[in-house]
N, C-alpha and C. Protein backbone atom coordinates (compact mmCIF):
# COMPACT_ATOMS: atom_id res chain seq x y z
N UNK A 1 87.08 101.10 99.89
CA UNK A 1 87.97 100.19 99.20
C UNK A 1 87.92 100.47 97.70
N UNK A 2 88.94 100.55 97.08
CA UNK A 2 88.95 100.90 95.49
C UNK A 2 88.30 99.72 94.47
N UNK A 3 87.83 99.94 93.79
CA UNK A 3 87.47 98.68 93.02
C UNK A 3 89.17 98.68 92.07
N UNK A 4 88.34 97.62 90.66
CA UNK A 4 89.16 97.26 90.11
C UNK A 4 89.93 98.06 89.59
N UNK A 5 88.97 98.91 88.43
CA UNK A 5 89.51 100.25 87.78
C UNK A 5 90.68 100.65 88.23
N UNK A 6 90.40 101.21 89.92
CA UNK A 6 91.01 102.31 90.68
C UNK A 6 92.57 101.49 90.84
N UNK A 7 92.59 100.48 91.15
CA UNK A 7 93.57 99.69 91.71
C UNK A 7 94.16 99.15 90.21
N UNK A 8 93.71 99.44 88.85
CA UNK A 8 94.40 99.50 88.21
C UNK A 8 95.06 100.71 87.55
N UNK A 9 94.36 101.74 88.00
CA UNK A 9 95.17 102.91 87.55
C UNK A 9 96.46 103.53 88.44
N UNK A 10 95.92 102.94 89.72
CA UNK A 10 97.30 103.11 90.74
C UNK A 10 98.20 102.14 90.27
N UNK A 11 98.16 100.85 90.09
CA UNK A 11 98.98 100.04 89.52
C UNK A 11 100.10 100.76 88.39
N UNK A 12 98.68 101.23 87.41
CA UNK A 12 100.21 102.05 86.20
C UNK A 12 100.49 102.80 86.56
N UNK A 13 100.13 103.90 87.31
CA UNK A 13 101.23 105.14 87.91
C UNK A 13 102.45 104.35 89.01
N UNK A 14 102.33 103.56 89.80
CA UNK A 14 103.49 103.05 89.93
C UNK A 14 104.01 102.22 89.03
N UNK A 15 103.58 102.05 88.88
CA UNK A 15 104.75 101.23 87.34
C UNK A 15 105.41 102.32 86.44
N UNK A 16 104.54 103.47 85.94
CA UNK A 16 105.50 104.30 84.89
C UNK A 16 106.41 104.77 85.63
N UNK A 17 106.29 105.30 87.14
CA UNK A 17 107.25 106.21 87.68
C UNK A 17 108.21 105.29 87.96
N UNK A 18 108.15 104.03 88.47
CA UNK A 18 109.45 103.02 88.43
C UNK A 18 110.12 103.11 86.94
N UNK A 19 109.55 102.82 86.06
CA UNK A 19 110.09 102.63 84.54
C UNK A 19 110.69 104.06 84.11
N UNK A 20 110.10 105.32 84.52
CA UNK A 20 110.96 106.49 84.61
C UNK A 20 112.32 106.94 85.46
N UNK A 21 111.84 105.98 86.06
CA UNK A 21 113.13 106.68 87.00
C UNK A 21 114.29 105.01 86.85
N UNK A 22 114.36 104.41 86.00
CA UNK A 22 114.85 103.39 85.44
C UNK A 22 115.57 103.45 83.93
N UNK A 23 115.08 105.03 83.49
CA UNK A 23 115.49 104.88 82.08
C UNK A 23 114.86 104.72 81.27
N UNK A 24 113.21 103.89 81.12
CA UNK A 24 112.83 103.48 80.24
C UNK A 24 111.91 105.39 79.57
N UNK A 25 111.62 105.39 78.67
CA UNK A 25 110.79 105.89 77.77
C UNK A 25 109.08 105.46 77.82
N UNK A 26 108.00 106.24 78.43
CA UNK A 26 107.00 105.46 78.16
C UNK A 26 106.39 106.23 76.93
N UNK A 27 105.80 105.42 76.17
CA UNK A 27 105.22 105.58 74.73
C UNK A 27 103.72 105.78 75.00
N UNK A 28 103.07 104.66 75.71
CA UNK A 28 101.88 104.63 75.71
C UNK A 28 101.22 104.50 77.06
N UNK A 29 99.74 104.66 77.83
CA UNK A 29 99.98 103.98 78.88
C UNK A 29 98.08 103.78 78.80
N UNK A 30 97.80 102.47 78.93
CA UNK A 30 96.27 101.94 78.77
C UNK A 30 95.57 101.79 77.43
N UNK A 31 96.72 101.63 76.60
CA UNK A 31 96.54 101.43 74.79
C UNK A 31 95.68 100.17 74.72
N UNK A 32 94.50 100.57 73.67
CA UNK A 32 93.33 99.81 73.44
C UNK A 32 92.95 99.80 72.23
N UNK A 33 92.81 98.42 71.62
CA UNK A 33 92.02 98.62 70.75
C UNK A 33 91.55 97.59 70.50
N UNK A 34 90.27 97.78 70.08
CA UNK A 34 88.76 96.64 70.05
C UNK A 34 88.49 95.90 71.12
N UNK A 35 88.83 95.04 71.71
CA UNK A 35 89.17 94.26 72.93
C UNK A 35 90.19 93.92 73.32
N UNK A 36 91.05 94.67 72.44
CA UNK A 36 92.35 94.25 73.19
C UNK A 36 93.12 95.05 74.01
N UNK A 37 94.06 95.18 75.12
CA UNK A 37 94.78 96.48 75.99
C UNK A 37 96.29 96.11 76.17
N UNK A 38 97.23 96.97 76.12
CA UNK A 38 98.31 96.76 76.63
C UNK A 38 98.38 98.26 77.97
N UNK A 39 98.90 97.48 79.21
CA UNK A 39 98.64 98.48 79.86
C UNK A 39 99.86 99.42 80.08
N UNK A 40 101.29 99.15 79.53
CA UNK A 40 101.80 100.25 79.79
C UNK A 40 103.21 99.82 78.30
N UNK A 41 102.88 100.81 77.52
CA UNK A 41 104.29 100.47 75.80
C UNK A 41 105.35 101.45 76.73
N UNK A 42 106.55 100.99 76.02
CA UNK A 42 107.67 101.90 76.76
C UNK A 42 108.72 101.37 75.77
N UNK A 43 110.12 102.14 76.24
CA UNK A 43 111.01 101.71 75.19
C UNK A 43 112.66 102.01 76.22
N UNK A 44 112.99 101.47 75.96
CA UNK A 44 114.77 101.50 76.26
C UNK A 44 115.77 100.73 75.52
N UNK A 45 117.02 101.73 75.01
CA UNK A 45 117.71 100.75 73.92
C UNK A 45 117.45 100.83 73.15
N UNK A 46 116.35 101.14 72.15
CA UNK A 46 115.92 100.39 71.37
C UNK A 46 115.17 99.03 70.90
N UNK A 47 114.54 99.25 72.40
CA UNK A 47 113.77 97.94 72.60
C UNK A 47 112.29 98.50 72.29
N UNK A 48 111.53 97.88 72.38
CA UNK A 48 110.29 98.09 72.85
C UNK A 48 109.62 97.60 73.96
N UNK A 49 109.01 97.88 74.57
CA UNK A 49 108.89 97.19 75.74
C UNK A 49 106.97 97.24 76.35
N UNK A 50 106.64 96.09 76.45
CA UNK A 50 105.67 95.67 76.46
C UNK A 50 105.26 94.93 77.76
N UNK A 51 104.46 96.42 79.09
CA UNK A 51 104.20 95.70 80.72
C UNK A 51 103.29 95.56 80.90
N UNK A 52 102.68 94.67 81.60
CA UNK A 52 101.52 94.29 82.14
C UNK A 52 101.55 94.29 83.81
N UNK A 53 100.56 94.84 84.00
CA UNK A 53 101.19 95.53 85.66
C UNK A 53 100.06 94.94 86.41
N UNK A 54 100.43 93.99 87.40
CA UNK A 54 99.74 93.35 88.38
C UNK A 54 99.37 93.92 89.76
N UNK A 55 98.56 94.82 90.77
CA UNK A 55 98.56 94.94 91.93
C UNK A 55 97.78 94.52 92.49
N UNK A 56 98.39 93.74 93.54
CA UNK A 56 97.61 92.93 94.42
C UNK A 56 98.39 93.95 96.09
N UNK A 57 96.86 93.83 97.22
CA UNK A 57 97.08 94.55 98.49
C UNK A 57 98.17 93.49 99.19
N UNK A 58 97.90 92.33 98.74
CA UNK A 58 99.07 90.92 99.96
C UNK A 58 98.96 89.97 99.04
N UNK A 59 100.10 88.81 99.12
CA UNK A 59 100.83 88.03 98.51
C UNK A 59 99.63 87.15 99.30
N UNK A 60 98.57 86.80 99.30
CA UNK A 60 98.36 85.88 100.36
C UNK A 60 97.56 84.29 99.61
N UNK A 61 96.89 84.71 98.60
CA UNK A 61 96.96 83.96 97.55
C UNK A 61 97.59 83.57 96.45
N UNK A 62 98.94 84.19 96.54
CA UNK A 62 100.04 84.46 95.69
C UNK A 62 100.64 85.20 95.12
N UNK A 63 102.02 85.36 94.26
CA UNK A 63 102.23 86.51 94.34
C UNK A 63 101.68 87.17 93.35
N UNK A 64 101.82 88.55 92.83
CA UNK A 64 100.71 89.43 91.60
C UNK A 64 101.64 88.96 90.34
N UNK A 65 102.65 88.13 89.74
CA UNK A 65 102.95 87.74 88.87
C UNK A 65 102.33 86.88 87.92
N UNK A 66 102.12 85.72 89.47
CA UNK A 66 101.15 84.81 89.19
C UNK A 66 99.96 84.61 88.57
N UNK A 67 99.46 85.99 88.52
CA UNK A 67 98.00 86.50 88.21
C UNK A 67 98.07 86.65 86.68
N UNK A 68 99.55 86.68 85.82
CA UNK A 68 99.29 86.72 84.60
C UNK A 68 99.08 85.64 84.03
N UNK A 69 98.18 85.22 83.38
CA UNK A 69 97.94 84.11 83.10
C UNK A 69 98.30 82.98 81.45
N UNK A 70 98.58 82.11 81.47
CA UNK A 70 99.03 82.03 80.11
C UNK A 70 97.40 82.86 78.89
N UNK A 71 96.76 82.74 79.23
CA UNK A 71 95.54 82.95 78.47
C UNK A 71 95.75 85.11 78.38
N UNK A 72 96.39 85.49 79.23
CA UNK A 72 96.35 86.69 79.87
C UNK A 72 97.54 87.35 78.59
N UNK A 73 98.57 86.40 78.90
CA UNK A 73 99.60 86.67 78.00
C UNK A 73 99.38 86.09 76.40
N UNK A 74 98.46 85.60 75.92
CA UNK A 74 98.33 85.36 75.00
C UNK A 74 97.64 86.67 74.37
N UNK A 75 96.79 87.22 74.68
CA UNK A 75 95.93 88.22 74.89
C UNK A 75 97.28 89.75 74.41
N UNK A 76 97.74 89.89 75.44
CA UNK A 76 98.94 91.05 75.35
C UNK A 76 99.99 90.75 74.69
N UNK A 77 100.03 89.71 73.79
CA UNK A 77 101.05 89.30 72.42
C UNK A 77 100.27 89.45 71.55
N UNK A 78 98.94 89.19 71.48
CA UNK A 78 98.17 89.71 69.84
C UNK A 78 98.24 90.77 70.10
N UNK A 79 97.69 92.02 70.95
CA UNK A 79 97.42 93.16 71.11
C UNK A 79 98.99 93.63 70.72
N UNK A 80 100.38 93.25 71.19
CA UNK A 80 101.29 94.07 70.94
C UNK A 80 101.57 93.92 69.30
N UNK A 81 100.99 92.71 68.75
CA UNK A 81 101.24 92.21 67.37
C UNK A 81 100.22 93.32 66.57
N UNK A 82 99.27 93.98 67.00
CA UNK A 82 98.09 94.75 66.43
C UNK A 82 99.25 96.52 66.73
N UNK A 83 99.46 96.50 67.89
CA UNK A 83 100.17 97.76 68.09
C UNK A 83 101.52 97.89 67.33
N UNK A 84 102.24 96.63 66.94
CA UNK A 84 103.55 96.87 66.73
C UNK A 84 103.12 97.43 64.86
N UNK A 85 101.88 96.06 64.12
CA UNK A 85 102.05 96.48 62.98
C UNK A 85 101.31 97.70 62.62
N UNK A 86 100.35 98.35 63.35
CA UNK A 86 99.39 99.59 62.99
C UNK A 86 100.89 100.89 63.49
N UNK A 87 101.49 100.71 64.12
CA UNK A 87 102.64 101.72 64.01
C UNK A 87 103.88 101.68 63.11
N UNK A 88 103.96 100.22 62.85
CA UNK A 88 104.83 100.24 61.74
C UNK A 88 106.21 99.83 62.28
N UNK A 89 106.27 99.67 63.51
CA UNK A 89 107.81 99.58 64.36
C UNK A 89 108.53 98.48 63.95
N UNK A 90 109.92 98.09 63.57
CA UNK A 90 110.66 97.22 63.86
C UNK A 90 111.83 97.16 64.76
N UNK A 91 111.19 97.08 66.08
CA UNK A 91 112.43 97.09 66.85
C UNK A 91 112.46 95.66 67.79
N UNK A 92 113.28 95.29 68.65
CA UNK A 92 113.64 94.18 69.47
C UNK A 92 112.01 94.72 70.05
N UNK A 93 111.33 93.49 70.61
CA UNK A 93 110.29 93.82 71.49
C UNK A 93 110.31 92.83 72.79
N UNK A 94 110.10 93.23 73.86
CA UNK A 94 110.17 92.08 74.90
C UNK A 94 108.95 92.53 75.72
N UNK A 95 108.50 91.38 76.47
CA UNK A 95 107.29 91.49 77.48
C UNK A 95 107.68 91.47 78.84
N UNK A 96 107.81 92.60 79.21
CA UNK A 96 107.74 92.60 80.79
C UNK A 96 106.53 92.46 81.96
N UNK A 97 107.03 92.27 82.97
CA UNK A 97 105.55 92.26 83.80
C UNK A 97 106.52 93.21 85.40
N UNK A 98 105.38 93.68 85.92
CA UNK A 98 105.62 95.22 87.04
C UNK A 98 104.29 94.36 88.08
N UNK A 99 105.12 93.49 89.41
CA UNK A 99 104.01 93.23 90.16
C UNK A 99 104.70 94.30 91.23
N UNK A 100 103.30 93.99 92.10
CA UNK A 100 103.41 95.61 92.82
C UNK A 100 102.29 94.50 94.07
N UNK A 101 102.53 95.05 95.45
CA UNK A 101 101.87 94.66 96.62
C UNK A 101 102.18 95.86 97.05
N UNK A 102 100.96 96.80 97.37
CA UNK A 102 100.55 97.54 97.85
C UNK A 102 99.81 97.67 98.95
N UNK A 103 99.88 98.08 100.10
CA UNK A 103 98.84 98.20 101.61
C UNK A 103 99.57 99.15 102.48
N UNK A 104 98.15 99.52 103.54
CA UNK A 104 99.27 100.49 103.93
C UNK A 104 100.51 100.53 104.66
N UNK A 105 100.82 99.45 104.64
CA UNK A 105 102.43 98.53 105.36
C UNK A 105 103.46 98.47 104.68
N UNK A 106 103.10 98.39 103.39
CA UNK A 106 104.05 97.99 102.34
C UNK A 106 104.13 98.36 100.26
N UNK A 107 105.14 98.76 99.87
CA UNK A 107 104.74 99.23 98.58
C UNK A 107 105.88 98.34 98.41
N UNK A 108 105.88 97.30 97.30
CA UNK A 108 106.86 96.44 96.71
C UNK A 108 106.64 96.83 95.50
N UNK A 109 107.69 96.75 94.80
CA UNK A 109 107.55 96.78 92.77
C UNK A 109 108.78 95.88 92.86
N UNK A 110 108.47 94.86 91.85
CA UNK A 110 109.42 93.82 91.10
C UNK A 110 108.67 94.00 89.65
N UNK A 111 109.70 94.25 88.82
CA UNK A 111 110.09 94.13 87.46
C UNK A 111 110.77 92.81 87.11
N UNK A 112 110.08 92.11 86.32
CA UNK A 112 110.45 90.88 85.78
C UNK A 112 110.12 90.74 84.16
N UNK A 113 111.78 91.06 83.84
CA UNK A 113 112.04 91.57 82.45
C UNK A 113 112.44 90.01 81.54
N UNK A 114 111.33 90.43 80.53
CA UNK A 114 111.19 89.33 79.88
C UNK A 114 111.01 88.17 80.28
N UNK A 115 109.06 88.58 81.06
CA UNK A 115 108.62 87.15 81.65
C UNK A 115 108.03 86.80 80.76
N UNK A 116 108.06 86.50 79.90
CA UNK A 116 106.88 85.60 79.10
C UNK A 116 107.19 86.11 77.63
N UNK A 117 107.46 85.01 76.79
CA UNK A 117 107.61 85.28 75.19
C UNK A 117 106.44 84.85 74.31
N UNK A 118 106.04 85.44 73.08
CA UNK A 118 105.29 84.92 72.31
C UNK A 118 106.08 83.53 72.05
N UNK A 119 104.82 82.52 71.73
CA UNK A 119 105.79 81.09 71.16
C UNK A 119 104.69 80.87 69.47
N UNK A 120 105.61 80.26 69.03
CA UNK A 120 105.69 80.22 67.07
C UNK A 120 104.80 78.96 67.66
C-alpha cells in the first residue's frame, strides 16, 4: 500500500497531465518554501493558477474535495501570496482544487475551478 508521499506524487502526475491536456501551462509542481507548499502553479489566459490536489482510493468518508480544509486553504493563500510576491507576478490568480478517486476500479478527476478565494 503506498503511503502518503507516494499517493501524493501520483495525485500530481494526474493532475498535471489533466491540466496539460486542458490547456493549462504548468509553472511549478511541489513549490516550497519554509513551511509552506503549493502543490501544483500553472497558468492559462493569463491567469495564474493555483491547485491543490486531493487523492483519496473511495469517496467513503467523503469526497477528496472535502479534505481541503478551511485551515488547509488558508495555508495555500499565504504560500501563493509568498510565491506570487518573490516572483514578482501580477496576473489574475485563482485557486483551484483537482480531486481524484483512484482504485483499481476507478480513476475520477474533477477540477473545481475557483474553489476557494482568499477573504480580506
Amino acid at each position: 500500500m503506498p503511503n502518503n508521499t507516494e499517493k501524493g506524487t501520483r495525485g500530481e502526475e494526474i493532475a498535471v497531465a489533466y491540466l496539460l491536456k486542458h490547456g493549462y501551462q504548468i509553472i511549478e509542481k511541489n513549490w516550497r518554501h519554509s513551511h509552506l507548499e503549493i502543490d501544483i502553479i500553472a497558468s492559462i489566459n493569463d491567469t495564474l493558477v493555483i491547485v491543490e490536489v486531493k487523492l483519496r482510493t473511495n469517496d467513503f468518508f467523503g469526497n477528496p474535495e472535502e479534505f481541503v480544509t478551511k485551515n488547509k486553504q488558508k495555508k495555500v493563500i499565504k504560500a501563493a501570496d509568498v510565491y506570487i510576491k518573490e516572483n514578482n507576478i501580477n496576473w489574475e490568480t485563482r485557486f483551484d482544487i483537482i480531486a481524484i478517486i483512484q482504485n483499481p476500479q476507478e480513476l475520477k478527476v474533477e477540477h473545481f475551478i475557483g474553489a476557494f478565494y482568499p477573504t480580506l
